[in-house]
PDB file of N, CA and C in Angstrom:
ATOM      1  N   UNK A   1      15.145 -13.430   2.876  1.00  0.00           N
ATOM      2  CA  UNK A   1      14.575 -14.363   3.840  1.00  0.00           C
ATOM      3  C   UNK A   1      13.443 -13.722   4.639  1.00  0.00           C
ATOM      4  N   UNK A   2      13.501 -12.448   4.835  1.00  0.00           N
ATOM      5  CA  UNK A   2      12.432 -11.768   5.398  1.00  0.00           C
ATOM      6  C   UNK A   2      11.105 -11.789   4.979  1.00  0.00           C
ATOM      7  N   UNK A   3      11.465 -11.308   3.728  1.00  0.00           N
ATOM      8  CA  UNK A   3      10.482 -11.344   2.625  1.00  0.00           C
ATOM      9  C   UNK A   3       9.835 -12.622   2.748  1.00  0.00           C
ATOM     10  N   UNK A   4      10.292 -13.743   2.429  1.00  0.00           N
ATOM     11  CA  UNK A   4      10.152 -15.262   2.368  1.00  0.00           C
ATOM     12  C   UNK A   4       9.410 -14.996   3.748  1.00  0.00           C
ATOM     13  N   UNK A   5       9.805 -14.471   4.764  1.00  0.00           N
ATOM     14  CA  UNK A   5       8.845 -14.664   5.862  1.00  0.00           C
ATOM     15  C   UNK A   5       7.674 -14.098   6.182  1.00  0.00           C
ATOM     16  N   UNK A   6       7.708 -12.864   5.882  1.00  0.00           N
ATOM     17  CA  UNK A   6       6.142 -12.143   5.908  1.00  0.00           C
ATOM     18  C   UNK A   6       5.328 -12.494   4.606  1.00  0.00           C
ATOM     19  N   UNK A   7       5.527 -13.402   3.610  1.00  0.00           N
ATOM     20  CA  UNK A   7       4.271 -14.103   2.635  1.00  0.00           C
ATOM     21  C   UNK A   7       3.939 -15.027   3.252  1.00  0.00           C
ATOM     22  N   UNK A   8       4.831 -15.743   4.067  1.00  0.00           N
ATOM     23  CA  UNK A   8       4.571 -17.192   4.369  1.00  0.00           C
ATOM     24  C   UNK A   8       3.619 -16.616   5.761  1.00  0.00           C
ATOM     25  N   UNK A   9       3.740 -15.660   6.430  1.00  0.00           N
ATOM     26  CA  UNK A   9       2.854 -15.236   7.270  1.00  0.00           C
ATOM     27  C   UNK A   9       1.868 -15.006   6.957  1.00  0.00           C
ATOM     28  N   UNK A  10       1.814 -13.979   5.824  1.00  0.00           N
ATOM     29  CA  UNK A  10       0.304 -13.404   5.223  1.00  0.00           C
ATOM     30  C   UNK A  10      -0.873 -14.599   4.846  1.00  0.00           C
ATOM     31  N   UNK A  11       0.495 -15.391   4.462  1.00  0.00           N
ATOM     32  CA  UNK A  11      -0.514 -17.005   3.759  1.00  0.00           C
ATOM     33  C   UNK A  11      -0.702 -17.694   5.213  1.00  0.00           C
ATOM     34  N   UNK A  12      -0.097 -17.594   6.059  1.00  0.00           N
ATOM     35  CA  UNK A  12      -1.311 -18.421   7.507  1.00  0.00           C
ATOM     36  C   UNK A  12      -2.255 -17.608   7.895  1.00  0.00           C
ATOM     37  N   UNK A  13      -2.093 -16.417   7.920  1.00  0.00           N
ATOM     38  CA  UNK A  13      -2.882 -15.378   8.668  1.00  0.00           C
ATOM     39  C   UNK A  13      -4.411 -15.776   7.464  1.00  0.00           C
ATOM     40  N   UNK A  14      -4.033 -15.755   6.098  1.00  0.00           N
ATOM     41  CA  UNK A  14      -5.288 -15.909   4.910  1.00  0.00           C
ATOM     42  C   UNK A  14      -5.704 -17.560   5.134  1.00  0.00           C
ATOM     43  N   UNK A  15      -4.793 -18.371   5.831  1.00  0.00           N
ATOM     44  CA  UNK A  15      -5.532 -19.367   5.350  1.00  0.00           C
ATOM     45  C   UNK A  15      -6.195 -19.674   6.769  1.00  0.00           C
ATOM     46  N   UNK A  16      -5.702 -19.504   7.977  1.00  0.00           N
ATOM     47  CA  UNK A  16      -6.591 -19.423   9.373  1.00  0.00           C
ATOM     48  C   UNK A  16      -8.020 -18.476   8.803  1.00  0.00           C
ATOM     49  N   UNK A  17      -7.872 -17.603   8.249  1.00  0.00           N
ATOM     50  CA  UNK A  17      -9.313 -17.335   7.986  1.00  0.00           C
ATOM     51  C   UNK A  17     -10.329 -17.720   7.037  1.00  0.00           C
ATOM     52  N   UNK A  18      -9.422 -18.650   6.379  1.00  0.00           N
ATOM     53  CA  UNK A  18      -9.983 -19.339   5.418  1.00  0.00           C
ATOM     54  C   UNK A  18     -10.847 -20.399   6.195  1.00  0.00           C
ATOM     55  N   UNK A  19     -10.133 -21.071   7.197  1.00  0.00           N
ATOM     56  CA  UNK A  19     -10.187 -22.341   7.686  1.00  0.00           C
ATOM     57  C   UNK A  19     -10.699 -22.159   8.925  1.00  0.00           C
ATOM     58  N   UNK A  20     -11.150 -20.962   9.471  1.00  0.00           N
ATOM     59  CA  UNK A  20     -11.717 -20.719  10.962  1.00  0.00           C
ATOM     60  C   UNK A  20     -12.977 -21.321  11.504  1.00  0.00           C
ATOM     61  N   UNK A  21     -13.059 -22.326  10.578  1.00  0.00           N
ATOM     62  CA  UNK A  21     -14.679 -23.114  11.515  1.00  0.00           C
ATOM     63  C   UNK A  21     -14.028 -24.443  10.924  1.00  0.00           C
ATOM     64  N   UNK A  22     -12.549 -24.847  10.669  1.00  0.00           N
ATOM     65  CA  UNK A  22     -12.486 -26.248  10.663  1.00  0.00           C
ATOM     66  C   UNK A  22     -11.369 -26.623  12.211  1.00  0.00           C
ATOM     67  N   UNK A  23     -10.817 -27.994  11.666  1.00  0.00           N
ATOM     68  CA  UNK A  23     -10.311 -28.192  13.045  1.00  0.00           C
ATOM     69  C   UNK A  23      -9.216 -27.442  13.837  1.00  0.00           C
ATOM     70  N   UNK A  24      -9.203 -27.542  14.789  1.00  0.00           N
ATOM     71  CA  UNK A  24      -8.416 -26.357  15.571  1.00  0.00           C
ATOM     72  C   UNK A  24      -7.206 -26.598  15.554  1.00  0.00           C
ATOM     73  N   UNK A  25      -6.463 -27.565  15.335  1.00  0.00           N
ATOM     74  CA  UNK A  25      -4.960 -28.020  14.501  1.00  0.00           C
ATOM     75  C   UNK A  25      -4.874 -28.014  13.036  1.00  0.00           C
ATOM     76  N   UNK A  26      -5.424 -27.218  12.644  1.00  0.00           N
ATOM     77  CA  UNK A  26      -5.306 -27.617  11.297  1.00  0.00           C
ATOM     78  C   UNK A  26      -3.663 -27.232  10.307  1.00  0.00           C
ATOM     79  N   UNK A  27      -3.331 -28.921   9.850  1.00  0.00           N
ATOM     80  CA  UNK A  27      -2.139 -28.996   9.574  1.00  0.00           C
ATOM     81  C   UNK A  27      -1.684 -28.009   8.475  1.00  0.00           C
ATOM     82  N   UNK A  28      -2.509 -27.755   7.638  1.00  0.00           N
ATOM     83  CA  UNK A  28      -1.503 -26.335   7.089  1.00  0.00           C
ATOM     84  C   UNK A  28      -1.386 -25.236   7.423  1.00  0.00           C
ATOM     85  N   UNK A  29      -1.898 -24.531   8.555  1.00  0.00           N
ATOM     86  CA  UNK A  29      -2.002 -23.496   9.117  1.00  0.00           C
ATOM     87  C   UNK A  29      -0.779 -24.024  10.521  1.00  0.00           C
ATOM     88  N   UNK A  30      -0.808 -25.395  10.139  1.00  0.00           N
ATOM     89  CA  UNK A  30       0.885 -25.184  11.247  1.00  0.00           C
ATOM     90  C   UNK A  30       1.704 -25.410  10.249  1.00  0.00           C
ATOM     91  N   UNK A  31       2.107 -26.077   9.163  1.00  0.00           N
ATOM     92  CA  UNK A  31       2.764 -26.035   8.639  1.00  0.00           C
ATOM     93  C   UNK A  31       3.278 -24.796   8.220  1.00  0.00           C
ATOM     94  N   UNK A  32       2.687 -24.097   7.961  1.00  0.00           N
ATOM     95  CA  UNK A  32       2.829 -22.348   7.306  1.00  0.00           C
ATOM     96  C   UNK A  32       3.174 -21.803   8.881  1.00  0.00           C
ATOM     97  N   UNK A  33       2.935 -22.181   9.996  1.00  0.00           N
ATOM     98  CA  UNK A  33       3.392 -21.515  11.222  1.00  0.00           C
ATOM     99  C   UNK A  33       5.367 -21.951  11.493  1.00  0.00           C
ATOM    100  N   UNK A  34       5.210 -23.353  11.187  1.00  0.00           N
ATOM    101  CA  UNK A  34       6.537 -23.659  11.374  1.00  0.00           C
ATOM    102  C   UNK A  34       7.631 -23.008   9.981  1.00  0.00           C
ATOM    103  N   UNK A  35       6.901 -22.702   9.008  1.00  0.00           N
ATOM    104  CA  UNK A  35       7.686 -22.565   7.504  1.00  0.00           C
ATOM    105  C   UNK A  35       8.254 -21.226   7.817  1.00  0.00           C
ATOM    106  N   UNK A  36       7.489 -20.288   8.663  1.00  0.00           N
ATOM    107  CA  UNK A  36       8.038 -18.717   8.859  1.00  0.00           C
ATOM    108  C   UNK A  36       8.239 -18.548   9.866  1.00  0.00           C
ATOM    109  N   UNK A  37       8.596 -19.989  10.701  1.00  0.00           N
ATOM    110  CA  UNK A  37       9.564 -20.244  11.720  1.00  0.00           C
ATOM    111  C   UNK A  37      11.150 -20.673  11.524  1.00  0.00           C
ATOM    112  N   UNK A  38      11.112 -21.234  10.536  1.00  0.00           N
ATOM    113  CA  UNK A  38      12.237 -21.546   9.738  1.00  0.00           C
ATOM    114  C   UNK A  38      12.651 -20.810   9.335  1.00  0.00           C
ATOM    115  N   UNK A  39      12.460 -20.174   8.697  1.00  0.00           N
ATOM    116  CA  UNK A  39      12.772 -18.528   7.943  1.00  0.00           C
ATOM    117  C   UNK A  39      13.274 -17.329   8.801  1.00  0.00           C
ATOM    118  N   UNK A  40      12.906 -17.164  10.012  1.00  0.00           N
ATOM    119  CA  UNK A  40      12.878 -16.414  10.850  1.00  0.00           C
ATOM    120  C   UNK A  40      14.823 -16.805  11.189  1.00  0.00           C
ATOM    121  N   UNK A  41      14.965 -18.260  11.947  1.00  0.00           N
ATOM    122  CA  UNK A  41      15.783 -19.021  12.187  1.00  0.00           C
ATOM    123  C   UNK A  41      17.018 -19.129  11.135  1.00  0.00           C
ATOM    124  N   UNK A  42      16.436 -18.949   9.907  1.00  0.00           N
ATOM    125  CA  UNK A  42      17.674 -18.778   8.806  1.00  0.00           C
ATOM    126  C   UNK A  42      18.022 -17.659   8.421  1.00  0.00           C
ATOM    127  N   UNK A  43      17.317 -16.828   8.556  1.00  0.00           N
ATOM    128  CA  UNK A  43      17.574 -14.994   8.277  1.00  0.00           C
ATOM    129  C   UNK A  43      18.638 -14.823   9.744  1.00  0.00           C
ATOM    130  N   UNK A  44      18.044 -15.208  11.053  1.00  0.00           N
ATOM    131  CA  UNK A  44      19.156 -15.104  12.013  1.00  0.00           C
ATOM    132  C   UNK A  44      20.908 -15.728  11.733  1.00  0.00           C
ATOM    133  N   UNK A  45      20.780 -17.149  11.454  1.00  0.00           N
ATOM    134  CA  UNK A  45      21.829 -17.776  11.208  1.00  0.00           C
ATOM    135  C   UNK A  45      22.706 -16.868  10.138  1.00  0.00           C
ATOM    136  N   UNK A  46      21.784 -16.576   8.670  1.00  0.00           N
ATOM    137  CA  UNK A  46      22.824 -16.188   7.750  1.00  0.00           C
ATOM    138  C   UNK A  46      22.983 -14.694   8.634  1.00  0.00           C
ATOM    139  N   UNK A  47      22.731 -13.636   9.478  1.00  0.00           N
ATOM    140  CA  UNK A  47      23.142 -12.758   9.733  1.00  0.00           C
ATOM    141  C   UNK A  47      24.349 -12.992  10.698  1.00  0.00           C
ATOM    142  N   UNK A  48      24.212 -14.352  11.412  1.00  0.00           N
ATOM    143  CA  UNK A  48      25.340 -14.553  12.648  1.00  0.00           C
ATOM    144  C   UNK A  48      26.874 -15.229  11.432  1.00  0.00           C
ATOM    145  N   UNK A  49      25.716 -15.672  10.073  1.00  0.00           N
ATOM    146  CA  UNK A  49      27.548 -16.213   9.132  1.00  0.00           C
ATOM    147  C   UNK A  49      28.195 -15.492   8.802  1.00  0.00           C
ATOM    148  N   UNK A  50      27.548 -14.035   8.627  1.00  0.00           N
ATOM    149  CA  UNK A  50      28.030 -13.044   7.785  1.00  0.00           C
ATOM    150  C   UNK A  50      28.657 -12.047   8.431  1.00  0.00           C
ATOM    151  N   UNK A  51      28.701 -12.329   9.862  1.00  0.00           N
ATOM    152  CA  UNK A  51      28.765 -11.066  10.748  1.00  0.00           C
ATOM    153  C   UNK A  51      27.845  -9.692  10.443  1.00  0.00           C
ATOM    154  N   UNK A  52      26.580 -10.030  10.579  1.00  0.00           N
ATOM    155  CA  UNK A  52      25.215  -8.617  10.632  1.00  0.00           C
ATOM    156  C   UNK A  52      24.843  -8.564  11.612  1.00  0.00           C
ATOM    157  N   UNK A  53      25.147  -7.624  12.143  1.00  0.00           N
ATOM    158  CA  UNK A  53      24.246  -7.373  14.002  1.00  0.00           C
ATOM    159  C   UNK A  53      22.700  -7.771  13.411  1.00  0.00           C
ATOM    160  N   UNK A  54      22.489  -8.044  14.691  1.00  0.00           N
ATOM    161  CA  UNK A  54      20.862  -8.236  14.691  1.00  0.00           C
ATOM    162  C   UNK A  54      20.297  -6.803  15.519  1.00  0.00           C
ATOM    163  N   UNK A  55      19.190  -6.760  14.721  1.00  0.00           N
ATOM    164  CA  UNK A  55      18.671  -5.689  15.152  1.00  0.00           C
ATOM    165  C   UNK A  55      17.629  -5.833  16.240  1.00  0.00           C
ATOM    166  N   UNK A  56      17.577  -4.846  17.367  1.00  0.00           N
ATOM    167  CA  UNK A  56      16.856  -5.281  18.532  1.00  0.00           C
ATOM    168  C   UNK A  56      15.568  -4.032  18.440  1.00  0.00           C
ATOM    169  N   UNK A  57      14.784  -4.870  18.923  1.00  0.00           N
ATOM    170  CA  UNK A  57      13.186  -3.978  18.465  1.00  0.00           C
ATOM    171  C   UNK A  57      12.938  -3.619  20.265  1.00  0.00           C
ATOM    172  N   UNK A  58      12.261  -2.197  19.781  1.00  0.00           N
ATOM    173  CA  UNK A  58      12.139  -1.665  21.432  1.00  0.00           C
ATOM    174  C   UNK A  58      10.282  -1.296  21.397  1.00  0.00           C
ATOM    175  N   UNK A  59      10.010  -1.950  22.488  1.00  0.00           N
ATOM    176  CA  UNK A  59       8.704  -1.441  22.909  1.00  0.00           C
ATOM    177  C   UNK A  59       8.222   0.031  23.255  1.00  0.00           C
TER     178      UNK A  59
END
């Protein structure tokens, strides 16, 4: 699911620069924002089904 999440990132990050002089909502660059939002959200869930600590990131 991770995985699934950093392509689906790489592919907004490529397509915002694809698309950086069109409109400033542009629906597949949210769609691809919400898709590795989802992903994010299901990598959590299956770690809370399975009992996997989540790992906490330190500044």
């Amino acid at each position: 699911l991770h995985i699934a999440r950093a392509i689906t990132r790489r592919a907004e990050r490529s397509t915002v620069e694809l698309y950086k002089n069109a409109l400033p909502k542009n629906p597949v660059v949210m769609y691809l924002n919400r898709l590795s939002d989802y992903f994010f959200v299901l990598s959590r869930y299956h770690n809370k089904q399975n009992n996997i600590p989540e790992t906490t990131w330190q500044r």
